[in-house]
Protein backbone atom coordinates (compact mmCIF):
# COMPACT_ATOMS: atom_id res chain seq x y z
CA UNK A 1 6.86 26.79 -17.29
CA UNK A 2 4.96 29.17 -19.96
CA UNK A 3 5.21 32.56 -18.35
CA UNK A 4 1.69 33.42 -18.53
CA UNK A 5 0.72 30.44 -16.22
CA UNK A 6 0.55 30.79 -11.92
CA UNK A 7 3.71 30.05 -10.34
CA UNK A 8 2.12 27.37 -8.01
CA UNK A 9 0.68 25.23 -10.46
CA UNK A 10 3.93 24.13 -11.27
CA UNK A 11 3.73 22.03 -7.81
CA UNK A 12 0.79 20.12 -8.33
CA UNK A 13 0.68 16.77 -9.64
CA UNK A 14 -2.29 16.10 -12.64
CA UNK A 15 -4.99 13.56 -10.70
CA UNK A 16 -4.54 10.22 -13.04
CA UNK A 17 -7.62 8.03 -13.00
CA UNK A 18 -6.29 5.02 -14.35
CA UNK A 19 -2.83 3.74 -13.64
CA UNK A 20 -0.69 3.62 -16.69
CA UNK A 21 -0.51 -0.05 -18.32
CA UNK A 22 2.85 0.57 -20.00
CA UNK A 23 5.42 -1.45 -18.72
CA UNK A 24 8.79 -3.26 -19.57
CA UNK A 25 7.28 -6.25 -17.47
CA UNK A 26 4.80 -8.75 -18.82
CA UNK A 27 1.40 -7.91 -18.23
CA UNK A 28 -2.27 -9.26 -19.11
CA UNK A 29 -3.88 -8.12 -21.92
CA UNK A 30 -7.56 -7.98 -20.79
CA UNK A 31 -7.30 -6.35 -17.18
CA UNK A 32 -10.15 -6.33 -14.01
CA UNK A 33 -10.42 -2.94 -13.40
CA UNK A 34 -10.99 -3.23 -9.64
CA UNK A 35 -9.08 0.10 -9.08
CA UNK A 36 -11.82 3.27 -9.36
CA UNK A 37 -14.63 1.93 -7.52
CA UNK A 38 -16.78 1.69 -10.68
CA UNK A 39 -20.02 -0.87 -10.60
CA UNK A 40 -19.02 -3.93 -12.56
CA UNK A 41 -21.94 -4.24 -14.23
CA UNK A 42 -23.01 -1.98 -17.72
CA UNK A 43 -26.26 -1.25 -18.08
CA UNK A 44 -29.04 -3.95 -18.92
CA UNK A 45 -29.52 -4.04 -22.94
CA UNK A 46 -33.49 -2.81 -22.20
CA UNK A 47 -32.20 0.08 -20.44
CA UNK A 48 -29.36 0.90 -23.42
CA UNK A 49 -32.25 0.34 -26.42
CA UNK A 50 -34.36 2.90 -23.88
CA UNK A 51 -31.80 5.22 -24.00
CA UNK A 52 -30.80 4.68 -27.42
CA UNK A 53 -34.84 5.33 -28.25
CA UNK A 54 -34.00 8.75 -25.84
CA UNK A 55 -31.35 10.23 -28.57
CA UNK A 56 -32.98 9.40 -31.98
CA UNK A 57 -36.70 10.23 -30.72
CA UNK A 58 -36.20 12.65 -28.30
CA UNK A 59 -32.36 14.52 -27.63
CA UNK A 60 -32.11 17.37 -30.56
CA UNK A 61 -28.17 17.22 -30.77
CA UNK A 62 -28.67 21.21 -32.29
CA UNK A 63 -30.27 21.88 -29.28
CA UNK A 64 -28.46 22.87 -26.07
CA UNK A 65 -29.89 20.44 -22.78
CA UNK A 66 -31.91 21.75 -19.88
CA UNK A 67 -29.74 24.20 -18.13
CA UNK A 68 -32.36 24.32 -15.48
CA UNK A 69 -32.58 20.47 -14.56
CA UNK A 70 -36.15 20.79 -13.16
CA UNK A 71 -37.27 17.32 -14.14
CA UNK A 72 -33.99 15.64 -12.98
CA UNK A 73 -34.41 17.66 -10.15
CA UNK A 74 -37.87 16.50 -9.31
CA UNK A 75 -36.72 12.74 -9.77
CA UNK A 76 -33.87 13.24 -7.05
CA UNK A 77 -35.93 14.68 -5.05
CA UNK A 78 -38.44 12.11 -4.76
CA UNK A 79 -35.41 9.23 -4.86
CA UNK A 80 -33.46 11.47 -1.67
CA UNK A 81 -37.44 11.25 0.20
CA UNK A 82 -37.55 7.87 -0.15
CA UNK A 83 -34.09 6.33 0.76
CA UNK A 84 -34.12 8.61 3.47
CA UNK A 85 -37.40 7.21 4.29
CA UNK A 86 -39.08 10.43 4.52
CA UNK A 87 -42.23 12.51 3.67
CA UNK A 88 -42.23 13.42 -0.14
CA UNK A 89 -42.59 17.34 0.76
CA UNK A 90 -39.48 17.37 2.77
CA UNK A 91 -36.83 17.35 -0.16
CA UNK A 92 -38.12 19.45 -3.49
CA UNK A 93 -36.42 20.54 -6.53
CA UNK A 94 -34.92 24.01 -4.15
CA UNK A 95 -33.20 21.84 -2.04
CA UNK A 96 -30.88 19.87 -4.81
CA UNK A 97 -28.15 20.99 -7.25
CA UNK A 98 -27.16 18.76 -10.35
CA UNK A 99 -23.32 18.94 -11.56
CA UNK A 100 -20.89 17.28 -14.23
CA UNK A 101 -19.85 14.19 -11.73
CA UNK A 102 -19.74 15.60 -7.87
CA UNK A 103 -16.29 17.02 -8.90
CA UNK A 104 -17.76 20.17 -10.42
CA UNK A 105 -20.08 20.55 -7.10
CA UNK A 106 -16.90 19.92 -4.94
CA UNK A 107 -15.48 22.85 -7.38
CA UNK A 108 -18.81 25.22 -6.94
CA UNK A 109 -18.83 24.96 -3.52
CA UNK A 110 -15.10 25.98 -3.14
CA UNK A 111 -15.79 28.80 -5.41
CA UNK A 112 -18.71 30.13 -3.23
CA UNK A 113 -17.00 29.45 0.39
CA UNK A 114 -13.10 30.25 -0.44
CA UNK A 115 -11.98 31.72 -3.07
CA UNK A 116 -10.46 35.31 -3.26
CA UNK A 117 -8.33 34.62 0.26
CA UNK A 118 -11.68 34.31 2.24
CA UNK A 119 -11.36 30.75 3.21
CA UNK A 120 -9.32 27.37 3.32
CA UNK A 121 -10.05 24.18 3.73
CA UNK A 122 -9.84 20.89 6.01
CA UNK A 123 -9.56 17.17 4.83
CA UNK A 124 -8.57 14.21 7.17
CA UNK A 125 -6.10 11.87 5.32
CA UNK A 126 -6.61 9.48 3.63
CA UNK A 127 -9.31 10.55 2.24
CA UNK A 128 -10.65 11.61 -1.53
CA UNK A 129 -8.00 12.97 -2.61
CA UNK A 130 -10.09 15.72 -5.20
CA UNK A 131 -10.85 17.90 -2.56
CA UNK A 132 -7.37 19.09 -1.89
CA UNK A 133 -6.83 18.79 -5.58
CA UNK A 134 -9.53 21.38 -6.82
CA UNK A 135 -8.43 23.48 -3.60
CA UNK A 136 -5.13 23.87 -4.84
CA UNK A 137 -5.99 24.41 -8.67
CA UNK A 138 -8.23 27.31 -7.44
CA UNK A 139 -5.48 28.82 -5.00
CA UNK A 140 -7.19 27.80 -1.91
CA UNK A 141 -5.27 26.37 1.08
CA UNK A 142 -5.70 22.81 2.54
CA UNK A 143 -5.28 21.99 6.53
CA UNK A 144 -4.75 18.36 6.68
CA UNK A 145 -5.12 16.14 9.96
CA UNK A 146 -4.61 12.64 10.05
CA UNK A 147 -7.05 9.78 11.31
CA UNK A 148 -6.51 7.16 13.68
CA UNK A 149 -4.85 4.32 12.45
CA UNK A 150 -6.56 1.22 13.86
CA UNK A 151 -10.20 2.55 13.27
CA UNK A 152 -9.87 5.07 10.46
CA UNK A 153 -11.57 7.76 13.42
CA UNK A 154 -10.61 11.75 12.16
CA UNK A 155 -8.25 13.04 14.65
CA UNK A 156 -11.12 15.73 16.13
CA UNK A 157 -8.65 17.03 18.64
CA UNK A 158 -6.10 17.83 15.91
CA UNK A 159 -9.22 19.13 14.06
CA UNK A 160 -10.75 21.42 16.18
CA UNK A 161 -7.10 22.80 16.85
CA UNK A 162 -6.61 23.38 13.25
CA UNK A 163 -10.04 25.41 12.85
CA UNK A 164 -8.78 27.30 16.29
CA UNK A 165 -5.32 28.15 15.28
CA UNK A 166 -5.86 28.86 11.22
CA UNK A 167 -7.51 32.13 10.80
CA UNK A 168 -4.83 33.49 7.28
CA UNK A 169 -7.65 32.36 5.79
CA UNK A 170 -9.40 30.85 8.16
CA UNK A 171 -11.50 27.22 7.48
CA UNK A 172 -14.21 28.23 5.58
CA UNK A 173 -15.27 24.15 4.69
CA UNK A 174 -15.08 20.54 6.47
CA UNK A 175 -14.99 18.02 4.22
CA UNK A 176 -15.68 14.25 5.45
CA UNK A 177 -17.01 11.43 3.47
CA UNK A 178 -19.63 8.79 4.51
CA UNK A 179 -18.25 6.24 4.29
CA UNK A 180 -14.68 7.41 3.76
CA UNK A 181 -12.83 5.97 0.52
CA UNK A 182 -10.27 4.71 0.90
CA UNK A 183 -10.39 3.52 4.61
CA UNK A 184 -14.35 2.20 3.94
CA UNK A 185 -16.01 2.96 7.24
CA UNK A 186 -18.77 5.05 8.07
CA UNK A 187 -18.32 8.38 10.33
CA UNK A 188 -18.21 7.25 14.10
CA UNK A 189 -20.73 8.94 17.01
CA UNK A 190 -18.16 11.33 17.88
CA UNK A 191 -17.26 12.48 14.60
CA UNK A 192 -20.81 13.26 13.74
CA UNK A 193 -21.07 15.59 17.35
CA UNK A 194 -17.76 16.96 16.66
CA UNK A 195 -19.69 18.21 12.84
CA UNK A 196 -22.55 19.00 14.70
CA UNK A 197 -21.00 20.97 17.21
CA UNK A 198 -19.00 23.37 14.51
CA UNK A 199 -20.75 27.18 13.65
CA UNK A 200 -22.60 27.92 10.98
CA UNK A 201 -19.83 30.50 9.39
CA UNK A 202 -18.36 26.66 8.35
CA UNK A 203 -19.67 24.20 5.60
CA UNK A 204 -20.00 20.77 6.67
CA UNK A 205 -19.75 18.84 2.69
CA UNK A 206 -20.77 15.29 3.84
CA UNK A 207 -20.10 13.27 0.84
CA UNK A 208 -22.27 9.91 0.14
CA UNK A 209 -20.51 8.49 -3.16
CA UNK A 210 -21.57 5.30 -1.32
CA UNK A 211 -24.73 5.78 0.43
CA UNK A 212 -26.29 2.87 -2.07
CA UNK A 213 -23.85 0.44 -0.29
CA UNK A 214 -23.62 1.66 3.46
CA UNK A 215 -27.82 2.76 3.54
CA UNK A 216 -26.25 5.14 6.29
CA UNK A 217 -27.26 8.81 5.30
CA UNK A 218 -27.53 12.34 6.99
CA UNK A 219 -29.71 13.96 4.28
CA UNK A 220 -32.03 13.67 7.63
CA UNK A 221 -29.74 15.90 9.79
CA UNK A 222 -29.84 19.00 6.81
CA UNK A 223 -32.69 20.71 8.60
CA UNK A 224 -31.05 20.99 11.70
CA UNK A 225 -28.23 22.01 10.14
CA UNK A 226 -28.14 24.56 7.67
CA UNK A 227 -24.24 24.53 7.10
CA UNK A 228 -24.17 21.32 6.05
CA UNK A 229 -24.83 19.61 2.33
CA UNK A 230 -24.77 15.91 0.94
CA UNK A 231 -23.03 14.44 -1.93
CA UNK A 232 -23.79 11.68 -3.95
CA UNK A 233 -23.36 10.50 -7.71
CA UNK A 234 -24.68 8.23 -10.39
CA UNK A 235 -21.02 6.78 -10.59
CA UNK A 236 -21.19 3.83 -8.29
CA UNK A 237 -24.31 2.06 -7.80
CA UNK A 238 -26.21 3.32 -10.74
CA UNK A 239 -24.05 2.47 -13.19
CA UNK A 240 -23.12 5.87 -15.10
CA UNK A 241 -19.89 6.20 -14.32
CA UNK A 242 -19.46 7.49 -18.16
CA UNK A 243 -21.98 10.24 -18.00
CA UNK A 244 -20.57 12.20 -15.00
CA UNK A 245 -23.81 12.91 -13.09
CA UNK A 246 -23.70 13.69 -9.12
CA UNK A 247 -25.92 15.99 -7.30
CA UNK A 248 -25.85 18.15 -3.67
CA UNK A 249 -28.94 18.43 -0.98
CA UNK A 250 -28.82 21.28 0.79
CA UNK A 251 -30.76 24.30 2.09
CA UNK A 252 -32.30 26.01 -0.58
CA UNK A 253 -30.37 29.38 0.18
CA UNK A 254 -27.14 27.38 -0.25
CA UNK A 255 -28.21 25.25 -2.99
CA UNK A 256 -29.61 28.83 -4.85
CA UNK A 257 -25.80 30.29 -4.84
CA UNK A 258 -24.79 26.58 -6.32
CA UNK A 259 -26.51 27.59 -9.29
CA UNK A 260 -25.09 30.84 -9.29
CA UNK A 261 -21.64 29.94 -9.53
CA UNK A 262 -21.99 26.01 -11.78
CA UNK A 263 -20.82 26.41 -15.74
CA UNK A 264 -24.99 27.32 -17.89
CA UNK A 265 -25.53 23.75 -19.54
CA UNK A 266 -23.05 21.58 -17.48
CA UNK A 267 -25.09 18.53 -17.79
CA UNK A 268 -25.36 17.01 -22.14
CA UNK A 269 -29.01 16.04 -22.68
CA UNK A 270 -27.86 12.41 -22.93
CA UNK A 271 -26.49 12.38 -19.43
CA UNK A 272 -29.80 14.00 -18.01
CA UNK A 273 -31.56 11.84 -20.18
CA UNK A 274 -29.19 8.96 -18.62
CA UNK A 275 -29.84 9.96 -14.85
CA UNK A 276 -33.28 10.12 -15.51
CA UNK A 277 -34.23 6.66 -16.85
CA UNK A 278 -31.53 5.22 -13.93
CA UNK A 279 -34.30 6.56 -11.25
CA UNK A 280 -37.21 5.16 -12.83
CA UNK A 281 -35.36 1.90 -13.24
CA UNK A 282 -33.66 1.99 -9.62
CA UNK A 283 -34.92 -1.12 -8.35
CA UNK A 284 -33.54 -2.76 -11.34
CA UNK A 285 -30.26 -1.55 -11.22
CA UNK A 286 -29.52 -1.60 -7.48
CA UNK A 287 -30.61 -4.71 -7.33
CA UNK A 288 -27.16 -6.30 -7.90
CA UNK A 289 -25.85 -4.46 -4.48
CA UNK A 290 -26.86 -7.59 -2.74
CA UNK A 291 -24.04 -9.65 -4.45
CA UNK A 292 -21.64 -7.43 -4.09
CA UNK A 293 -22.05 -6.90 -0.49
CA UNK A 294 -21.99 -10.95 -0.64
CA UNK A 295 -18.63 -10.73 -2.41
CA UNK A 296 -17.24 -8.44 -0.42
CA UNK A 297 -18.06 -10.18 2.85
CA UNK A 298 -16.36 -13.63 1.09
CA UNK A 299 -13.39 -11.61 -0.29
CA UNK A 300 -12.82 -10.59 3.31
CA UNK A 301 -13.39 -14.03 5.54
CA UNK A 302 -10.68 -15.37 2.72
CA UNK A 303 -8.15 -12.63 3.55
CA UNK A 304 -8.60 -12.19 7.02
CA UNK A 305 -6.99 -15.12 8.51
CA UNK A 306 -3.70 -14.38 6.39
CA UNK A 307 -0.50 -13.06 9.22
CA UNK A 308 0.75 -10.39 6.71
CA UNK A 309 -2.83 -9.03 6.20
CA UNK A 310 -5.16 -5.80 8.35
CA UNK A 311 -8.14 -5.70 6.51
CA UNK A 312 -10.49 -2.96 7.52
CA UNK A 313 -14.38 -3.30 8.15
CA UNK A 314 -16.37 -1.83 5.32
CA UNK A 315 -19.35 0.00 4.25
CA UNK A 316 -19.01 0.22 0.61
CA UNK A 317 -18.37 -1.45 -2.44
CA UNK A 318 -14.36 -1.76 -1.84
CA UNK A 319 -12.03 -3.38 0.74
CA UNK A 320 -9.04 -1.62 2.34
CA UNK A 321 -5.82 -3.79 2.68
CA UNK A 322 -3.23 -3.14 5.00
CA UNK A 323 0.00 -4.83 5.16
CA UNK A 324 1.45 -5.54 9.43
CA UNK A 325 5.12 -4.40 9.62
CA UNK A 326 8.04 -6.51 8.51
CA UNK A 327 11.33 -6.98 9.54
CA UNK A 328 12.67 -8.29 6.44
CA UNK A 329 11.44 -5.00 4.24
CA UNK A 330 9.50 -1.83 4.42
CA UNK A 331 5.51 -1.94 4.12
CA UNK A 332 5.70 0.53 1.24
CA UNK A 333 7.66 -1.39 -0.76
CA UNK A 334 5.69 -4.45 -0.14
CA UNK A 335 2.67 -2.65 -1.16
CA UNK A 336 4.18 -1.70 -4.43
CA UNK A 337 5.52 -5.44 -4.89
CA UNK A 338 2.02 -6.86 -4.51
CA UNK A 339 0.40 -4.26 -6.52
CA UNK A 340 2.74 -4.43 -9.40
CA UNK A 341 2.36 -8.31 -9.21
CA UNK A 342 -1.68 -7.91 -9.40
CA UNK A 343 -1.01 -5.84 -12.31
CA UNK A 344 0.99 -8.54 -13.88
CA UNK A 345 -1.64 -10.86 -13.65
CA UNK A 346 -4.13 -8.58 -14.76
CA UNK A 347 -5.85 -7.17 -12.11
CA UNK A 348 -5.45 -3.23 -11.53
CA UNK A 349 -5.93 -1.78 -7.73
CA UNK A 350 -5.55 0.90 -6.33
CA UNK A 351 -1.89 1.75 -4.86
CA UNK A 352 -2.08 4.19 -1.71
CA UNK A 353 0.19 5.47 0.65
CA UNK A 354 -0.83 3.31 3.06
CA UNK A 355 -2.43 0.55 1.43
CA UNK A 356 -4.15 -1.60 -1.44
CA UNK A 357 -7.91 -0.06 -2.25
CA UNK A 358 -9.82 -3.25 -4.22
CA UNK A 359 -13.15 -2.56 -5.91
CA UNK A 360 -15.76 -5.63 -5.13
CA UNK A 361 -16.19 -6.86 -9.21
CA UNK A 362 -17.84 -10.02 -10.96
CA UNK A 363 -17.81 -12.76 -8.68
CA UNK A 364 -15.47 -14.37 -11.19
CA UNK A 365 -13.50 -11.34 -11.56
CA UNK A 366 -13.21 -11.69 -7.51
CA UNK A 367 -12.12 -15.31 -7.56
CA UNK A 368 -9.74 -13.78 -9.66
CA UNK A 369 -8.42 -11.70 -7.73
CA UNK A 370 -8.13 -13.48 -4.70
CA UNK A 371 -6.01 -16.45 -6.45
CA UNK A 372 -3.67 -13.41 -7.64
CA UNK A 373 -2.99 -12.09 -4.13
CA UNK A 374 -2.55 -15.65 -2.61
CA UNK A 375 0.07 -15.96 -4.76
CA UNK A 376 1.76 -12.84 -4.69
CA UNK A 377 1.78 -12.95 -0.58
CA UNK A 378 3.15 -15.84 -0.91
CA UNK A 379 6.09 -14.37 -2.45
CA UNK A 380 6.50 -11.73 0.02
CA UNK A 381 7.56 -14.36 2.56
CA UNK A 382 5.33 -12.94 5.58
């Protein structure tokens, strides 16, 4: 460890995207990358010539991008109004905060709440596992509670004990996702009092990476609630994974310290440029979340029925695969048996602690898949 570098940071463990593909076993050459929740679909070619257009026409590369976002700004605004199915003057350009992906938001807001000792965190497990990460890279501690295991439910009386009992710093920011990745369900009526019932000294991040997929949102609830802000991203549904674009709804007081504390110039031109034509061409692009909710619906009525199998009810554009106990050998090792077999075969997953997270692809890329784990359950001899 370089001397000049924290002592703590020798703990942590870099967050790896992308499992590596080196291996002494035989593997496929061309893999389905069903592992990171990604749309499987690029772009239409009209929209890539538009954009294309955007750069040579438009984007001066010697020219740094709009630091302010207004325009992008004004498009969310009007996109959050309508899927939210409310009045265009209820969301404006005060109320929304653009970063580089919804990591650097996740970042800014522990930066504003937390940092300097004044704050920690809480996260129910499993859950996105970034929020902890940036936490700990920024010397801010993480309370972790656990979730019930047959409906994915946060333990709220382990919660509320955990905001009662940590006050050395004391939790500063509640961090839930709607629907949760990787357990795919939506939060449950008494989750949702449990948030509502917490003071306004604590941040409520509600995090919607999904909301294209579940149409469940609380951007509704943010009036009520001043302590509370939504996440969501151009990652999943929209198709720009590659040009890191999320954005936060909150109350304009919260949103105004957002831009206080986010990097000047955090978005390239191309990727505001990117975000931009993706909103005026939203009915175009999320129209193929009607096949994959189709897919994922078949993938699970052809896994279901299988003994060795708990398969978890979902609200997003991924399944969550359990494996029942077994007497002849542990569940972790199983999991690792059947992921390193999909890998084999060419299909890359997810691996978890407690289970198998599969993004919903191509339909072929899903009949795929579902050949590859018939055959390796078949070998774990359930």
């Amino acid at each position: 460890m370089l001397p000049f570098i924290r002592s703590d940071l020798s703990q942590f463990t870099a967050y790896k995207p992308h499992p590596s593909s080196n291996t002494a076993e035989p593997v496929a050459t061309q893999f389905d990358r069903l592992d990171t929740n990604e749309s499987p679909y690029d772009l239409p070619p009209e929209i890539k010539e538009k954009l294309a257009w955007t750069f040579q026409q438009v984007i001066e590369s010697n020219r740094y991008p709009d630091g302010g976002h207004e325009t992008l700004k004004d498009a969310i605004a009007e996109y959050v109004n309508e899927s939210a199915k409310l009045s265009s003057s209820v969301f404006t350009d005060a109320h929304i905060s653009v970063g580089n992906g919804s990591d650097e938001l996740i970042r800014s807001l522990l930066i504003a709440t937390c940092l300097g000792g004044e704050g920690s965190i809480l996260v129910a497990n499993p859950t996105f596992s970034m929020y902890a990460i940036l936490a700990q890279t920024l010397g801010i501690p993480v309370v972790s509670v656990g979730r019930d295991e047959s409906d994915f439910e946060i333990d709220l009386k382990a919660a509320q004990l955990a905001l009662t009992q940590t006050q050395n710093p004391p939790i500063r920011v509640v961090f839930v996702v709607h629907p949760n990745s990787p357990t795919a369900n939506c939060l449950t009526t008494a989750e949702l009092a449990w948030l509502k019932s917490l003071p306004e000294q604590i941040l409520v991040v509600i995090d919607e990476a999904y909301f294209e997929f579940s149409q469940t949102t609380l951007v509704g609830e943010l009036a009520q609630h001043p302590n509370w802000v939504v996440l969501r991203t151009f990652s999943k549904a929209f198709r720009l994974a590659a040009m890191r674009v999320g954005y936060c709804v909150g109350h304009p007081d919260a949103i105004a310290i957002l831009e206080k504390v986010r990097l000047p110039y955090n978005l390239p031109s191309f990727s505001i440029a990117s975000a931009l034509v993706a909103l005026q061409n939203r009915q175009l692009l999320l129209g193929s979340i009607p096949e994959t909710l189709n897919e994922r619906s078949q993938l699970i009525a052809a896994l279901s029925p299988h003994p060795a199998l708990e398969i978890a009810t979902s609200n997003t554009n991924f399944i969550y695969l359990r494996l029942k106990p077994n007497a002849s050998h542990s569940t972790d090792t199983a999991l690792k048996s059947l992921n390193q077999t999909l890998k084999n075969e060419g299909t890359l997953v997810r691996l978890l602690p407690g289970g198998l997270r599969i993004t919903l692809g191509t339909p072929t890329e899903n009949s795929r898949t579902l050949k590859r784990l018939q055959i390796a359950l078949a070998k774990l001899e359930y």
